[in-house]
C-alpha atoms as a PDB file:
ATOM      1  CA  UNK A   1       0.193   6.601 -16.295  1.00  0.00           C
ATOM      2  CA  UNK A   2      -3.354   8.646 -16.627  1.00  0.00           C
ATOM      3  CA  UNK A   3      -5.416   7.623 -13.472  1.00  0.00           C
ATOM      4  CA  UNK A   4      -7.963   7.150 -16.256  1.00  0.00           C
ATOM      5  CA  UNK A   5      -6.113   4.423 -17.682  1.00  0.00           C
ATOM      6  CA  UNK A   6      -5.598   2.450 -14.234  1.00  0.00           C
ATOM      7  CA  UNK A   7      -7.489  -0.576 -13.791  1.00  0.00           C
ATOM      8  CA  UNK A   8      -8.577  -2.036 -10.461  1.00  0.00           C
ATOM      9  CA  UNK A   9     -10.627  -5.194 -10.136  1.00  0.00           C
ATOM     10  CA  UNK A  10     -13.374  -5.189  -8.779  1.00  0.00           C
ATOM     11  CA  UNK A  11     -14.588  -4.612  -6.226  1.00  0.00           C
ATOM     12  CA  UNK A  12     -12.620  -1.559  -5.698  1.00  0.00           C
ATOM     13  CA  UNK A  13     -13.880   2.284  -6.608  1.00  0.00           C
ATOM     14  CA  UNK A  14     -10.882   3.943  -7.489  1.00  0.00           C
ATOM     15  CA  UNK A  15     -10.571   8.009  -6.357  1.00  0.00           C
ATOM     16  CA  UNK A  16      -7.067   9.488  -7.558  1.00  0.00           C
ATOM     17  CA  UNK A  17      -5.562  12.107  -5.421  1.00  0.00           C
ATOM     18  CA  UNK A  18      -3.709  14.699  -7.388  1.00  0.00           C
ATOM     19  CA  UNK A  19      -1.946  16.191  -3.730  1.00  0.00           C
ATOM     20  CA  UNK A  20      -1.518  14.885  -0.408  1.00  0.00           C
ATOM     21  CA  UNK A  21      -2.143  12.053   1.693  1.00  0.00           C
ATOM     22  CA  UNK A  22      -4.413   9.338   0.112  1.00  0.00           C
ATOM     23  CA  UNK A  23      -4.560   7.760   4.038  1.00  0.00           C
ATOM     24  CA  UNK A  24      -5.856  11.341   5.291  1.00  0.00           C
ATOM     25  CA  UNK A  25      -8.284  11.310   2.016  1.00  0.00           C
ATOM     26  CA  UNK A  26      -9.753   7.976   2.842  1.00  0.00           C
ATOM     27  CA  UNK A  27     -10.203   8.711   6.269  1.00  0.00           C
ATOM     28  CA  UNK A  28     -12.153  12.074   5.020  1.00  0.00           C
ATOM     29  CA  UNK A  29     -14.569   9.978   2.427  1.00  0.00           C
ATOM     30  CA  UNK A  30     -15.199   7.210   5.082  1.00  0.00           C
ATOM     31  CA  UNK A  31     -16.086   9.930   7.701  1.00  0.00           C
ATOM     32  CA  UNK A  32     -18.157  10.951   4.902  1.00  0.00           C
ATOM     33  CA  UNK A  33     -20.093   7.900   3.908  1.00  0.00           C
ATOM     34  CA  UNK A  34     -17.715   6.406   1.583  1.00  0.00           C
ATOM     35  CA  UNK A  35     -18.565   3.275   0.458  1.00  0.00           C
ATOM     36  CA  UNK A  36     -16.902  -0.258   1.016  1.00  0.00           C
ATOM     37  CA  UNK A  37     -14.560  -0.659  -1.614  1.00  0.00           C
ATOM     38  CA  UNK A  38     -13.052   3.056  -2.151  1.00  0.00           C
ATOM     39  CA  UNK A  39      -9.624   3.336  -3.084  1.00  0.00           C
ATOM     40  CA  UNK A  40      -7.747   6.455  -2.689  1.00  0.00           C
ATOM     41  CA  UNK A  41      -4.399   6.508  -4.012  1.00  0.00           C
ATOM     42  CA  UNK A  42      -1.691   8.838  -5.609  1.00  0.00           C
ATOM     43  CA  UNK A  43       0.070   8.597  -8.701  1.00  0.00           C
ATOM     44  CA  UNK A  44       3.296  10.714  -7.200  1.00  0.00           C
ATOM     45  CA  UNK A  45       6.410   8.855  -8.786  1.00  0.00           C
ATOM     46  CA  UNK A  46       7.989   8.925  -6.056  1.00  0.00           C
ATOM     47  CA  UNK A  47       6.087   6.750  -3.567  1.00  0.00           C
ATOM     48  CA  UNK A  48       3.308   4.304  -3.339  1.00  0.00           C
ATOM     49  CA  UNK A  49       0.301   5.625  -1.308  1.00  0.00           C
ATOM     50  CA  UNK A  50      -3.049   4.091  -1.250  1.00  0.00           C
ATOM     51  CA  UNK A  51      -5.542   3.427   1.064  1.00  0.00           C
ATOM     52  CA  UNK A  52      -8.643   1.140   1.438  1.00  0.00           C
ATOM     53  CA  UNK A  53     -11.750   1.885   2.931  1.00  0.00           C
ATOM     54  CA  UNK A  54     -13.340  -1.077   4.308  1.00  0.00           C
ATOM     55  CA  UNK A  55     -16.401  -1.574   6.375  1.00  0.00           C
ATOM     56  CA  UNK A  56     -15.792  -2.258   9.849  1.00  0.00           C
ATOM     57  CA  UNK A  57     -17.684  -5.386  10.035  1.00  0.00           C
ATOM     58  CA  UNK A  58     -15.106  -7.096   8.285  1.00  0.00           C
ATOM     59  CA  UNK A  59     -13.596  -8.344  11.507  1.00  0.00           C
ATOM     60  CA  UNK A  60     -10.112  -9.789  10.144  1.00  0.00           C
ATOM     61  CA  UNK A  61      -6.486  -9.211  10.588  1.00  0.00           C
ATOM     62  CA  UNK A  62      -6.770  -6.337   8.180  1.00  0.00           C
ATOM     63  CA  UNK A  63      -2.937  -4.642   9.350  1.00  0.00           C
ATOM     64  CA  UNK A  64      -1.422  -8.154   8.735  1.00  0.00           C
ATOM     65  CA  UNK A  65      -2.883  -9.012   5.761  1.00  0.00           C
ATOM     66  CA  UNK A  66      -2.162  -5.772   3.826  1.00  0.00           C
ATOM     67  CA  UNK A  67       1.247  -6.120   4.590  1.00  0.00           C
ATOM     68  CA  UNK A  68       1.833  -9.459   3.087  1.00  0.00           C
ATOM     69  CA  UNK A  69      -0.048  -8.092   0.359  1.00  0.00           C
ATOM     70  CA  UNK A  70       2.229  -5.160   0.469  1.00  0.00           C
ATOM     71  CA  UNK A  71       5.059  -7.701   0.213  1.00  0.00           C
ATOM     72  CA  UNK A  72       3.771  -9.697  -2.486  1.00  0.00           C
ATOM     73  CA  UNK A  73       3.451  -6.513  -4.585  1.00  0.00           C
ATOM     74  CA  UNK A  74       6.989  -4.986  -3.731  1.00  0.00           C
ATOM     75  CA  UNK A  75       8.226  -8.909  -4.187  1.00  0.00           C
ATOM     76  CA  UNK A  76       6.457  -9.918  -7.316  1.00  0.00           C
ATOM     77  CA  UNK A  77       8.156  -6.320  -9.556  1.00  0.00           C
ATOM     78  CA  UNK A  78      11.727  -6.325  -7.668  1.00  0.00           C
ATOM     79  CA  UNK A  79      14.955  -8.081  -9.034  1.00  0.00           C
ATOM     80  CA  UNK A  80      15.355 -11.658  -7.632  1.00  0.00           C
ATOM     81  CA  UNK A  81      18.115 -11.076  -5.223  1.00  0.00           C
ATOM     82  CA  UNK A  82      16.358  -8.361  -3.089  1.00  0.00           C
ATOM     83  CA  UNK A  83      14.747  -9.700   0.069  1.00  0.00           C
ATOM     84  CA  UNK A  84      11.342  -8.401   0.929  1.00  0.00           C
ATOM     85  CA  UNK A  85      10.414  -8.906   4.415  1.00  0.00           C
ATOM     86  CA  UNK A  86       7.664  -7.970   7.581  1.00  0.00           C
ATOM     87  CA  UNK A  87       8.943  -5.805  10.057  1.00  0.00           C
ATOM     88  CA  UNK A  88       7.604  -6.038  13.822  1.00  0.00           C
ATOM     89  CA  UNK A  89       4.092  -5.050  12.990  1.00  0.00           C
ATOM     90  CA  UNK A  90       3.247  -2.115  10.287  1.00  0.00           C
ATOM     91  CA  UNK A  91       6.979  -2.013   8.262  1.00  0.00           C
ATOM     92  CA  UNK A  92       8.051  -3.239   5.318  1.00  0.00           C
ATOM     93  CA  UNK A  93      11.786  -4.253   5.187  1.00  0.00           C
ATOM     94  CA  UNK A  94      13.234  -4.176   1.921  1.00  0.00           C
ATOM     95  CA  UNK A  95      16.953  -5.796   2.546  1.00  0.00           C
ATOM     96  CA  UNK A  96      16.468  -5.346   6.027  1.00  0.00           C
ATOM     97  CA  UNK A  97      15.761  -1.457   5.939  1.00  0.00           C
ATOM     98  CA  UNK A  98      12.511   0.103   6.927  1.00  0.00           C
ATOM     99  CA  UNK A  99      10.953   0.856   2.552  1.00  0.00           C
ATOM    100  CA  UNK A 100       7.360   1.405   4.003  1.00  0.00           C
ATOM    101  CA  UNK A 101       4.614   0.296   5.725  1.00  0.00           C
ATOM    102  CA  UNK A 102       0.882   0.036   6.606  1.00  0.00           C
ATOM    103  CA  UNK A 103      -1.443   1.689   8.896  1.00  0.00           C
ATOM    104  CA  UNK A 104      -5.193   1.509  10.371  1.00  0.00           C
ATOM    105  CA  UNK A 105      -7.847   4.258  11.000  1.00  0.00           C
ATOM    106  CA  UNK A 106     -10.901   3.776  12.215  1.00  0.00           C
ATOM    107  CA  UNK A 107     -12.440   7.289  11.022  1.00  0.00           C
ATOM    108  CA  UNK A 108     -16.223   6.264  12.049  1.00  0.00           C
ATOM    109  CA  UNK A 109     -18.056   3.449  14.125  1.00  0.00           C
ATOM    110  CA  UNK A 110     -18.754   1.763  10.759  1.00  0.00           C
ATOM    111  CA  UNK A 111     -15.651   2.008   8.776  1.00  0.00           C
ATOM    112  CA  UNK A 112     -12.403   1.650   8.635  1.00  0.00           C
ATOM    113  CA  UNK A 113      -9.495   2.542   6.330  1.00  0.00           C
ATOM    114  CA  UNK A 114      -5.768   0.525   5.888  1.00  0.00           C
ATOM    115  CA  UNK A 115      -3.541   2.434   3.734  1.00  0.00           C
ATOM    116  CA  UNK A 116      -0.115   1.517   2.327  1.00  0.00           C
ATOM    117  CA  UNK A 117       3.544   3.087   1.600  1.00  0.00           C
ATOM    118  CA  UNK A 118       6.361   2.570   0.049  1.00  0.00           C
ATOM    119  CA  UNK A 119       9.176   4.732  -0.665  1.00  0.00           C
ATOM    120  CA  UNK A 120      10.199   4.615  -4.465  1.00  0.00           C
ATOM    121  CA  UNK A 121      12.842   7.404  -5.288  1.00  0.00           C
ATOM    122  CA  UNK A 122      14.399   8.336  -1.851  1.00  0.00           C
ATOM    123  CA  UNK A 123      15.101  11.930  -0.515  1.00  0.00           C
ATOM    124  CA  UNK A 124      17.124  13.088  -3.922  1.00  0.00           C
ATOM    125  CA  UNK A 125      19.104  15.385  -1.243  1.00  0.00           C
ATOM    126  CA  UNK A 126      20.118  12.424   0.967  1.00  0.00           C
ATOM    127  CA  UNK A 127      23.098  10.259  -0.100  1.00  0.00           C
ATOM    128  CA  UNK A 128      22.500   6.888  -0.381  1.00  0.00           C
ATOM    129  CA  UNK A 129      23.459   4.440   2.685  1.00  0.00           C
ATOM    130  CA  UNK A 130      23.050   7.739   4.893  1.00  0.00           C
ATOM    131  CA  UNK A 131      20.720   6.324   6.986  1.00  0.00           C
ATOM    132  CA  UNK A 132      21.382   2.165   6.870  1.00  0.00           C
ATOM    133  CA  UNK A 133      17.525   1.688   9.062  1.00  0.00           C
ATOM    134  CA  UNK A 134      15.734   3.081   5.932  1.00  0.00           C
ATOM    135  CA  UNK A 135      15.883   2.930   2.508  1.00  0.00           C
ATOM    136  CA  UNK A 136      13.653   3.138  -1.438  1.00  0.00           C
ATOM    137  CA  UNK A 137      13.465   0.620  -4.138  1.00  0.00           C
ATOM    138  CA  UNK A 138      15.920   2.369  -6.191  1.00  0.00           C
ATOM    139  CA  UNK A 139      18.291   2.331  -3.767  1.00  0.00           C
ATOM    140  CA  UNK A 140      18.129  -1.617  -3.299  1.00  0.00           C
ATOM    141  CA  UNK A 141      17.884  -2.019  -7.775  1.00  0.00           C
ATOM    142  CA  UNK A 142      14.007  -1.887  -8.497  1.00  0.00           C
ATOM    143  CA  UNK A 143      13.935  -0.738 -12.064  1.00  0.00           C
ATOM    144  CA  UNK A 144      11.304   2.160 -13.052  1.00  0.00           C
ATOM    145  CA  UNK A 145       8.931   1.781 -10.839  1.00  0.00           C
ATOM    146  CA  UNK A 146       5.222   3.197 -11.755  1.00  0.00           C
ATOM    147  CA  UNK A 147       3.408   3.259  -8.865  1.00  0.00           C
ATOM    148  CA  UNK A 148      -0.101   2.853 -10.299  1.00  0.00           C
ATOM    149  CA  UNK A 149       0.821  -0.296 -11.329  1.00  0.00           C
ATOM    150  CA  UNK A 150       2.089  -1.450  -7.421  1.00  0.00           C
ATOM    151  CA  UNK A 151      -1.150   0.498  -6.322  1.00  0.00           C
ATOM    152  CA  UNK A 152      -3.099  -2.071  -8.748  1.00  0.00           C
ATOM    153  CA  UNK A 153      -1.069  -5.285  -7.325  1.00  0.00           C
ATOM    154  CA  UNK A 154      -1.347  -4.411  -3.765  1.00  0.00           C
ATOM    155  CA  UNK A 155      -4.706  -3.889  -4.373  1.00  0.00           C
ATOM    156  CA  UNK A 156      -5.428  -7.385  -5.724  1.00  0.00           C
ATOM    157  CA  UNK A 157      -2.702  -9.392  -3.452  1.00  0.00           C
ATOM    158  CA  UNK A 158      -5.267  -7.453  -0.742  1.00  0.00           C
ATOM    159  CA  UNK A 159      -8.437  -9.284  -2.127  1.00  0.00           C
ATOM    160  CA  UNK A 160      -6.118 -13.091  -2.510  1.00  0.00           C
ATOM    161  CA  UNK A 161      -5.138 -12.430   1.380  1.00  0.00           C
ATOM    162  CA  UNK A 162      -8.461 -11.394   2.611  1.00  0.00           C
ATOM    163  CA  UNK A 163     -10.007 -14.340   0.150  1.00  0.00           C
ATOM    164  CA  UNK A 164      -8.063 -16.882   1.635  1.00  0.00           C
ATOM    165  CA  UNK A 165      -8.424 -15.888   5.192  1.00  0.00           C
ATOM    166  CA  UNK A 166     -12.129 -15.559   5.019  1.00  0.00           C
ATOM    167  CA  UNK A 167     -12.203 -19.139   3.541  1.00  0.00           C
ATOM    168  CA  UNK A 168     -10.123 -20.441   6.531  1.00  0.00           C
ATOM    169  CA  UNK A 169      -7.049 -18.454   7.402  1.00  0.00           C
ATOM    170  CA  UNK A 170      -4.417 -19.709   4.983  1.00  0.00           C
END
């Protein structure tokens, strides 16, 4: 999908990446001044990476709350039998293998930046079942996966979990 034709609601500033990491990006454009609100993320087929930069001020769970919303993305385009789960603190479990994850930066004294993974196609070198604590969504029967599209859910699932904690922690 064009990154021109990817939507994100508001109140998100979307900056496509055409190479690397969109974490190390965000952390680059919040050390810069980036404003609240910028999303980095890469339209490489073969994994979900995004990243958020927030403004530190928004004292909240942030980890936590972009991995449920991670969850709620993976769960909401995978087949009905797959189990998405949290693992320990940072990992998302796909059918109880590490499929990604989240992580936290705090790049300057007034921002911060959570990113998010997931691993789509697998290493097309490694067999599948090779390595039973890891695996991708097409390993475990995701159909075509476009990652733009999970970059777009996990960012609104982000903005429901951060809604509802800021009105009260639900």
């Amino acid at each position: 999908m064009p990154s021109d034709a990817v939507v994100f609601p508001p109140p998100y500033r979307p900056l496509p990446v055409i190479e690397g990491d969109a974490f190390a990006r965000a952390c680059a454009e919040a050390a810069a001044g980036a404003d609240d609100g910028t999303l980095v993320w890469s339209g490489d087929p073969r994994r979900l990476d995004c990243a958020i930069v927030l403004e530190k001020d928004h004292v909240f769970p942030a980890v936590s709350l972009a991995l449920l919303a991670l969850a709620d993305a993976v769960g909401a385009v995978g087949p009905p039998n797959v189990q998405v789960a949290i693992g320990q603190t940072d990992r998302l479990l796909v059918n109880g293998a590490v499929a990604g994850g989240v992580r936290l930066a705090f790049p300057t004294g007034e921002a911060m930046v959570i990113g998010a993974t997931v691993d789509i196609l697998g290493d097309p070198d490694d067999e599948p079942g090779r390595h039973p604590e890891r695996t991708a969504l097409r390993e475990e029967g995701f159909d075509e996966m476009d990652t733009a599209a999970l970059a777009v859910g996990f960012s609104r699932y982000f903005l429901l979990r951060l809604d509802r904690w800021q009105e009260g922690g639900r």
